[in-house]
Protein backbone atom coordinates (compact mmCIF):
# COMPACT_ATOMS: atom_id res chain seq x y z
CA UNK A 1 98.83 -68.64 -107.55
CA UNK A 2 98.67 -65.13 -108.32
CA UNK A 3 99.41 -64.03 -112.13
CA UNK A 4 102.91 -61.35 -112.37
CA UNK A 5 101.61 -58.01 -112.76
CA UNK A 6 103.86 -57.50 -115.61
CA UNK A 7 107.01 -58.88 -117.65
CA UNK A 8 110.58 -57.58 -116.27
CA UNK A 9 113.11 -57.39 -119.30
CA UNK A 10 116.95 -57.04 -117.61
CA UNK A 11 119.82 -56.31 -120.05
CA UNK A 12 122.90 -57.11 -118.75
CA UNK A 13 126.99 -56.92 -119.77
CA UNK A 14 129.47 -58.85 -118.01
CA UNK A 15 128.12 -56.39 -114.85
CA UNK A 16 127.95 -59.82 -112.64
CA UNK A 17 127.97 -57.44 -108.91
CA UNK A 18 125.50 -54.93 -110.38
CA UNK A 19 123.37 -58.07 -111.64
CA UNK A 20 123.40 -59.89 -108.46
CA UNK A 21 121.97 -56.63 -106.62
CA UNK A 22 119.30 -55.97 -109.28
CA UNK A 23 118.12 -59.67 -109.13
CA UNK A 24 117.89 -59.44 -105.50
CA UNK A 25 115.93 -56.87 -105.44
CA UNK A 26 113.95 -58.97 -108.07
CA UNK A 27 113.81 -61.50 -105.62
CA UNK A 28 111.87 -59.29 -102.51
CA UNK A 29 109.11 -57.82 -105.09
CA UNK A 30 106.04 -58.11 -103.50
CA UNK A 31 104.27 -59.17 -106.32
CA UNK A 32 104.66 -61.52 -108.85
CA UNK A 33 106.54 -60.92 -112.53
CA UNK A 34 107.75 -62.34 -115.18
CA UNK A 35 111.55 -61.76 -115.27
CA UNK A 36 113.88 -62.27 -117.84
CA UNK A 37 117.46 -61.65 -117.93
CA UNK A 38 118.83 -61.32 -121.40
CA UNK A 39 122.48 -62.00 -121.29
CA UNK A 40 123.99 -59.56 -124.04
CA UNK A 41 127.37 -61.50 -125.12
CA UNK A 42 128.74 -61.56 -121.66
CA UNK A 43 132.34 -63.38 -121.43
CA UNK A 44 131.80 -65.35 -119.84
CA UNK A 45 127.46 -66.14 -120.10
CA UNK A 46 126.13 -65.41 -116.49
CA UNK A 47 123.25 -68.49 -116.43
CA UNK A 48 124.95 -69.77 -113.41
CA UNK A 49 124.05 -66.12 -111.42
CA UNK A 50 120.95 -66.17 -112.96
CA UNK A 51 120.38 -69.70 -111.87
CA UNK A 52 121.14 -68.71 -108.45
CA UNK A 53 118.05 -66.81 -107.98
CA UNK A 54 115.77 -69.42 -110.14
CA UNK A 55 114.13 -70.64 -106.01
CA UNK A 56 113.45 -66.96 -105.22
CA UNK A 57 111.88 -66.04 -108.44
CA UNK A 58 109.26 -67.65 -109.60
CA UNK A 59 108.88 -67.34 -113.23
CA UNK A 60 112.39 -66.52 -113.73
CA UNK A 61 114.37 -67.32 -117.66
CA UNK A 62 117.56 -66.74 -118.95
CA UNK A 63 117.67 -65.64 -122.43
CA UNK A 64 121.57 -65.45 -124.31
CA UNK A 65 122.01 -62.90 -127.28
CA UNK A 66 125.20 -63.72 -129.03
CA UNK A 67 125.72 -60.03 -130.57
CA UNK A 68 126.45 -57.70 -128.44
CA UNK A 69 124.33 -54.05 -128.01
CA UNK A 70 121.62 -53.05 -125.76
CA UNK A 71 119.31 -52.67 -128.22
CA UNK A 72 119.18 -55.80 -129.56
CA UNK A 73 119.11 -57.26 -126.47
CA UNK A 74 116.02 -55.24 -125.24
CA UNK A 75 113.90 -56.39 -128.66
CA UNK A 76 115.21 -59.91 -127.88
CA UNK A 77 113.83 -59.56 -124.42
CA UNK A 78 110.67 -58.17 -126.19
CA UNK A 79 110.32 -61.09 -128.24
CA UNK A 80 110.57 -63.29 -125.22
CA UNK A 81 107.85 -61.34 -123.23
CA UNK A 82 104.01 -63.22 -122.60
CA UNK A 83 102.70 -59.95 -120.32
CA UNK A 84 100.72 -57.16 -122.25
CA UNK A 85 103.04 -54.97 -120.78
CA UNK A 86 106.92 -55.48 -120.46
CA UNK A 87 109.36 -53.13 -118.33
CA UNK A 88 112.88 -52.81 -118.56
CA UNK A 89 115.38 -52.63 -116.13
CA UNK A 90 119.23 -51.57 -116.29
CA UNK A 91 121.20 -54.47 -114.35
CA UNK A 92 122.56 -51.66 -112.23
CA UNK A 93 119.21 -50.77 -111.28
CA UNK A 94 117.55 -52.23 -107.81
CA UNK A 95 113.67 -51.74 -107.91
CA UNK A 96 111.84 -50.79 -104.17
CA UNK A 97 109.53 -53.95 -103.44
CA UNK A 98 106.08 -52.10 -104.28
CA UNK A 99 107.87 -50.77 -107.39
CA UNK A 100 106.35 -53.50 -109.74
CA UNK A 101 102.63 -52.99 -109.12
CA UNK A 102 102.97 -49.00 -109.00
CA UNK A 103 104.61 -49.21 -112.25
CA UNK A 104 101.77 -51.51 -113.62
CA UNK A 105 98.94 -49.32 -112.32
CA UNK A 106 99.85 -46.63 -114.67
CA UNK A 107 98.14 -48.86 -117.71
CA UNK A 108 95.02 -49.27 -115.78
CA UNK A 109 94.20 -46.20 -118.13
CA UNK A 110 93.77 -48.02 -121.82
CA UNK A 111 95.77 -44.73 -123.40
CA UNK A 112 99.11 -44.41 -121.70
CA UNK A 113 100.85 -46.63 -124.06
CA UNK A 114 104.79 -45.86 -121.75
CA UNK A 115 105.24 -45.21 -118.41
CA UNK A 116 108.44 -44.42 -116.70
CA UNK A 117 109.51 -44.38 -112.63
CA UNK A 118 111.62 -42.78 -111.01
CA UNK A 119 115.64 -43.62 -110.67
CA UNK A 120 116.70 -42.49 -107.62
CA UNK A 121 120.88 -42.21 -106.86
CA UNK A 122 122.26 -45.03 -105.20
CA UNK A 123 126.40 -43.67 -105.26
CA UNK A 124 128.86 -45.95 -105.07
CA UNK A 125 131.35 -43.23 -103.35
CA UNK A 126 130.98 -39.56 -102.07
CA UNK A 127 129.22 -37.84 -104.55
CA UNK A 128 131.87 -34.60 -105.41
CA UNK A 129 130.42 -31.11 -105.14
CA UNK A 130 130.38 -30.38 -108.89
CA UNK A 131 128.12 -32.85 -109.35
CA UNK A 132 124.42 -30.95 -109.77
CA UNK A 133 121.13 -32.40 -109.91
CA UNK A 134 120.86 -31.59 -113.58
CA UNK A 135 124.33 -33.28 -114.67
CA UNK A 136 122.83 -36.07 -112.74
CA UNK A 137 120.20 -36.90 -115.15
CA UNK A 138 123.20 -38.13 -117.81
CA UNK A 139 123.79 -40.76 -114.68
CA UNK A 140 120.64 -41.80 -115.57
CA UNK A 141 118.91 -40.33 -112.17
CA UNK A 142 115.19 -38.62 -112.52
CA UNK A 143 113.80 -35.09 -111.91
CA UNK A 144 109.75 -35.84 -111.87
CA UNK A 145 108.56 -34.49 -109.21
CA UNK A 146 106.33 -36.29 -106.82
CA UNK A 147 103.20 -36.40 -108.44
CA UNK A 148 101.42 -38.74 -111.26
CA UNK A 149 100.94 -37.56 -114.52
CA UNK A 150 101.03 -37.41 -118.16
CA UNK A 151 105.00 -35.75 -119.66
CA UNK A 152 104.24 -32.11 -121.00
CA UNK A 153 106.84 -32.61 -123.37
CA UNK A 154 109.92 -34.88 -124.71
CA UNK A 155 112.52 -33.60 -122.28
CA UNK A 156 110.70 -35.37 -119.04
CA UNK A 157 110.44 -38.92 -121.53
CA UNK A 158 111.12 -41.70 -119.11
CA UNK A 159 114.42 -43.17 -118.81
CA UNK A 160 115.27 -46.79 -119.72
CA UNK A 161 116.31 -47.74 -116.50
CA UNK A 162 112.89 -47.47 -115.23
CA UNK A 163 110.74 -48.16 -118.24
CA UNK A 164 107.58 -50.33 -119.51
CA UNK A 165 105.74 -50.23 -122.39
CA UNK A 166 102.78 -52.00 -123.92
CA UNK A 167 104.37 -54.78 -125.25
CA UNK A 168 102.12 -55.03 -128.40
CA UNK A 169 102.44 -51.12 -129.43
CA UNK A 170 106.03 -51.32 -128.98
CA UNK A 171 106.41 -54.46 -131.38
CA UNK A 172 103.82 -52.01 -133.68
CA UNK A 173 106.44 -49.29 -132.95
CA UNK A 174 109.33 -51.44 -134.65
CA UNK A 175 111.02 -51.93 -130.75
CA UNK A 176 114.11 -50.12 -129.98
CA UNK A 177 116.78 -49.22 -132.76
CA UNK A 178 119.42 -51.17 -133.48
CA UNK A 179 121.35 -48.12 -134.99
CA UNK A 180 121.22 -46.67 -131.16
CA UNK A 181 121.38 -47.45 -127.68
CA UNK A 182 124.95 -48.84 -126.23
CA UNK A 183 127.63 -51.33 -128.12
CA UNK A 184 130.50 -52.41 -126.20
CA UNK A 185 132.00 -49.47 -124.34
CA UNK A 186 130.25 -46.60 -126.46
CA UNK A 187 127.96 -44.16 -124.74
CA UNK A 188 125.47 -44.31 -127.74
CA UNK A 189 121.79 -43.42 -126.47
CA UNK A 190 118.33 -42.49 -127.59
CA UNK A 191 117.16 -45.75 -128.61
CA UNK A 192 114.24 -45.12 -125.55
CA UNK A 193 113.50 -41.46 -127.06
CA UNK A 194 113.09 -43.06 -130.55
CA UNK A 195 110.72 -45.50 -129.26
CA UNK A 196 108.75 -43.11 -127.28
CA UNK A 197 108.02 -40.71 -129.96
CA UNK A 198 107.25 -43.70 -132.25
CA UNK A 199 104.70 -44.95 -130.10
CA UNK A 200 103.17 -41.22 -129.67
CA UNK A 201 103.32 -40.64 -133.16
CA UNK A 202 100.75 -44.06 -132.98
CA UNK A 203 98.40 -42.34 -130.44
CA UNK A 204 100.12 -43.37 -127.19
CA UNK A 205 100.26 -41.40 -124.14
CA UNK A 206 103.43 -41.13 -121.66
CA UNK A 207 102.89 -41.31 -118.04
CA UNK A 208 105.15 -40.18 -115.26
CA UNK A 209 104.70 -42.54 -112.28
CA UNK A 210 107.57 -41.31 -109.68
CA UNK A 211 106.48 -44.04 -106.68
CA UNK A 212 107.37 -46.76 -109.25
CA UNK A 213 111.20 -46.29 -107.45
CA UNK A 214 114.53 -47.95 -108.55
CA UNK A 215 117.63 -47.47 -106.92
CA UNK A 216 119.99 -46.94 -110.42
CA UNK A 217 123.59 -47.30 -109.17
CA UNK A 218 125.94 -43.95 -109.75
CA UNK A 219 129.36 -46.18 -110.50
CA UNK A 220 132.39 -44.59 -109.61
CA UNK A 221 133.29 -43.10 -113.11
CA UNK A 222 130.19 -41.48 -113.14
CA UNK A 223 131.47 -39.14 -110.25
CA UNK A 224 134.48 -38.19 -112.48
CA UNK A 225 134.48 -35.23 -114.65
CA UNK A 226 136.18 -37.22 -117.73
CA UNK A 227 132.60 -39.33 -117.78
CA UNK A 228 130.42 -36.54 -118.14
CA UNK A 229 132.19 -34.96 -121.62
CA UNK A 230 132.47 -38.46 -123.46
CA UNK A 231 128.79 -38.93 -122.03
CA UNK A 232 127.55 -35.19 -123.66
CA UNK A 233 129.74 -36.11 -126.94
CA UNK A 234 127.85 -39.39 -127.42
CA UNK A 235 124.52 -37.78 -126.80
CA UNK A 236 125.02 -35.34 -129.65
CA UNK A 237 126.49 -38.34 -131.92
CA UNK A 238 123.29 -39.90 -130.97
CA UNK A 239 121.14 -36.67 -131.72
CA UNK A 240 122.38 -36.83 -134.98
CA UNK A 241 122.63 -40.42 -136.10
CA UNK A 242 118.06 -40.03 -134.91
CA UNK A 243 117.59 -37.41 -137.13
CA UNK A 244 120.38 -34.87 -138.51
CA UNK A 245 119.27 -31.45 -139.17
CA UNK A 246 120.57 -28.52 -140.46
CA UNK A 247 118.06 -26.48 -138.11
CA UNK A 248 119.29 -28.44 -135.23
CA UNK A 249 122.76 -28.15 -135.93
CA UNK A 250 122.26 -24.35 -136.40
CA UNK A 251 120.63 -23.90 -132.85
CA UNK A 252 123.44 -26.35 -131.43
CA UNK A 253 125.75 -24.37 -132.38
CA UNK A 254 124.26 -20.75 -131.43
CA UNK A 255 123.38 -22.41 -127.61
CA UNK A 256 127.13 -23.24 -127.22
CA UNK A 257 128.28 -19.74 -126.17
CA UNK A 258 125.35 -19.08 -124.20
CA UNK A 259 126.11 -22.42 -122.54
CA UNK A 260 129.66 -20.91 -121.83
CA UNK A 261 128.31 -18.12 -120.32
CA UNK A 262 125.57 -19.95 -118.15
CA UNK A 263 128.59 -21.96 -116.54
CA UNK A 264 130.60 -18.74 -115.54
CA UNK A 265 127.30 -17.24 -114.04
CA UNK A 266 126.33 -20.47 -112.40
CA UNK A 267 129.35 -22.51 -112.30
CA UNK A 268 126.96 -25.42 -112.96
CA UNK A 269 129.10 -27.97 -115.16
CA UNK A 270 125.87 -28.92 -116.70
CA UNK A 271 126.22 -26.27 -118.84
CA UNK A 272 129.79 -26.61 -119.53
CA UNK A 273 129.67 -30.31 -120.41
CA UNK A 274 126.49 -29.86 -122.95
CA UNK A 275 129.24 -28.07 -125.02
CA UNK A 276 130.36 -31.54 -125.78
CA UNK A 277 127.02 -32.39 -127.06
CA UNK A 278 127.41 -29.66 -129.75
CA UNK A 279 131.00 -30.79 -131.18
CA UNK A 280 129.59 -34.21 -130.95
CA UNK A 281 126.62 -33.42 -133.09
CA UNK A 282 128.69 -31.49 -135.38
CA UNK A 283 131.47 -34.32 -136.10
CA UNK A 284 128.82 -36.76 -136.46
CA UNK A 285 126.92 -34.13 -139.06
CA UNK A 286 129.97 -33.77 -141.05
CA UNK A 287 130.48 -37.38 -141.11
CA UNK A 288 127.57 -37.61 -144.12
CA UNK A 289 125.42 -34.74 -145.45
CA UNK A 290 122.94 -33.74 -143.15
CA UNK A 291 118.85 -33.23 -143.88
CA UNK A 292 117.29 -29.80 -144.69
């Protein structure tokens, strides 16, 4: 019996339709993993779906985590891994059937300590016209390209719907932060971003590995306008609450205007809804003194 090409860490929320489609997809992999489903203080606990699936998937577990937050649950699905390399999945996230061992092939090379696939839209109704491929990526939907290779920089970091890590650096890296990442129905992020530059700052490299496909479900609020400005305003609270910074603040505030002015030359609400990433920042600043 073949071995799974790698552990498959799903977080999940009292999501029990978006769960059923991710496990599914689970289900027709074409290779083997190991796939846990860490139940993050649903009401009530979803073993039963998860049990559902335990003939189709092999080396399928259901792990409960009392507290709620997506961060803890990811470490607690960490802790539960046994492959040398552990990917997580959202729960609203379907995976293409060759998606596991494309994603795994990326650590055949012994530096790339991350690799990330791509998340490609799967909308739940007609996507509106405003909607732009950039204000897209705060649905949680990739721009990288075609081709295999290493991220030139922080801004193409993979995303945590389509993400795997060597599990042993990433226990070395201190896992994902409990201070980040969502609780309950905040939009809190950057618990991935704070892990990947941990594990760089340890040596790692970060591979971009865009035939490792997911299909990340666009849920109808994320085609509404209201979405996108909480989503921006949480992204700056989480800017800060990683790392304030006087300098950042500064250049925050100085891009807002320009931002202003990009969205009456483009009318690309990308650049109108990062305005809420500055006021977010900025309230979140003033909530304690900020770093030098």
């Amino acid at each position: 019996m073949a071995e799974p090409v790698l552990s498959v860490v799903v977080c999940t929320h009292e999501r029990p339709d978006e769960l059923r489609r991710c496990l599914a997809a689970l289900a027709a992999l074409e290779d083997p993993v190991e796939a846990i489903v860490v139940d993050s203080a649903s009401r009530p606990p979803c073993r039963e779906l998860v049990e559902e699936f335990a003939a189709q998937i092999r080396d399928l577990r259901y792990v409960h985590e009392p507290e709620p937050g997506l961060s803890r649950a990811r470490n607690r699905g960490l802790a539960e891994a046994s492959h040398p390399v552990v990917a997580f999945v959202d729960d609203d996230a379907a995976p293409a059937p060759d998606w596991a061992r494309r994603l795994a092939a990326a650590f055949a090379d012994p530096g790339v300590g991350c690799a990330g696939g791509a998340c490609r839209p799967d909308f739940a109704a007609a996507r509106p016209g405003w909607l732009s491929d950039r204000l897209l990526q705060f649905a949680g939907i990739t721009r990288i390209g075609d081709t295999p290779r290493e991220a030139r920089s922080s801004a193409e970091y993979p995303f945590g719907a389509n993400l795997a890590m060597r599990a042993d650096a990433l226990r070395e890296a201190g896992g994902f932060s409990e201070r980040l990442g969502r609780i309950g129905g905040s939009l809190l992020s950057g618990e991935e971003y704070a892990a990947i530059e941990r594990l760089r700052e340890l040596g790692w490299r970060v591979w971009l590995q865009p035939d490792a496909v997911v299909a990340h479900r666009v849920a109808p609020e994320r085609l509404r306008a209201g979405y996108y400005w909480r989503r921006l305003w949480w992204q700056g609270v989480s800017r800060a609450r990683a790392g304030r910074s006087r300098r950042l603040a500064w250049r925050l505030a100085v891009a807002a205007p320009l931002r202003l002015g990009m969205w009456v030359a483009t009318r690309d609400r990308f650049y109108l809804y990062r305005t809420a990433e500055t006021a977010g920042y900025l309230r979140e600043c003033m909530r304690r003194p900020a770093r030098a």
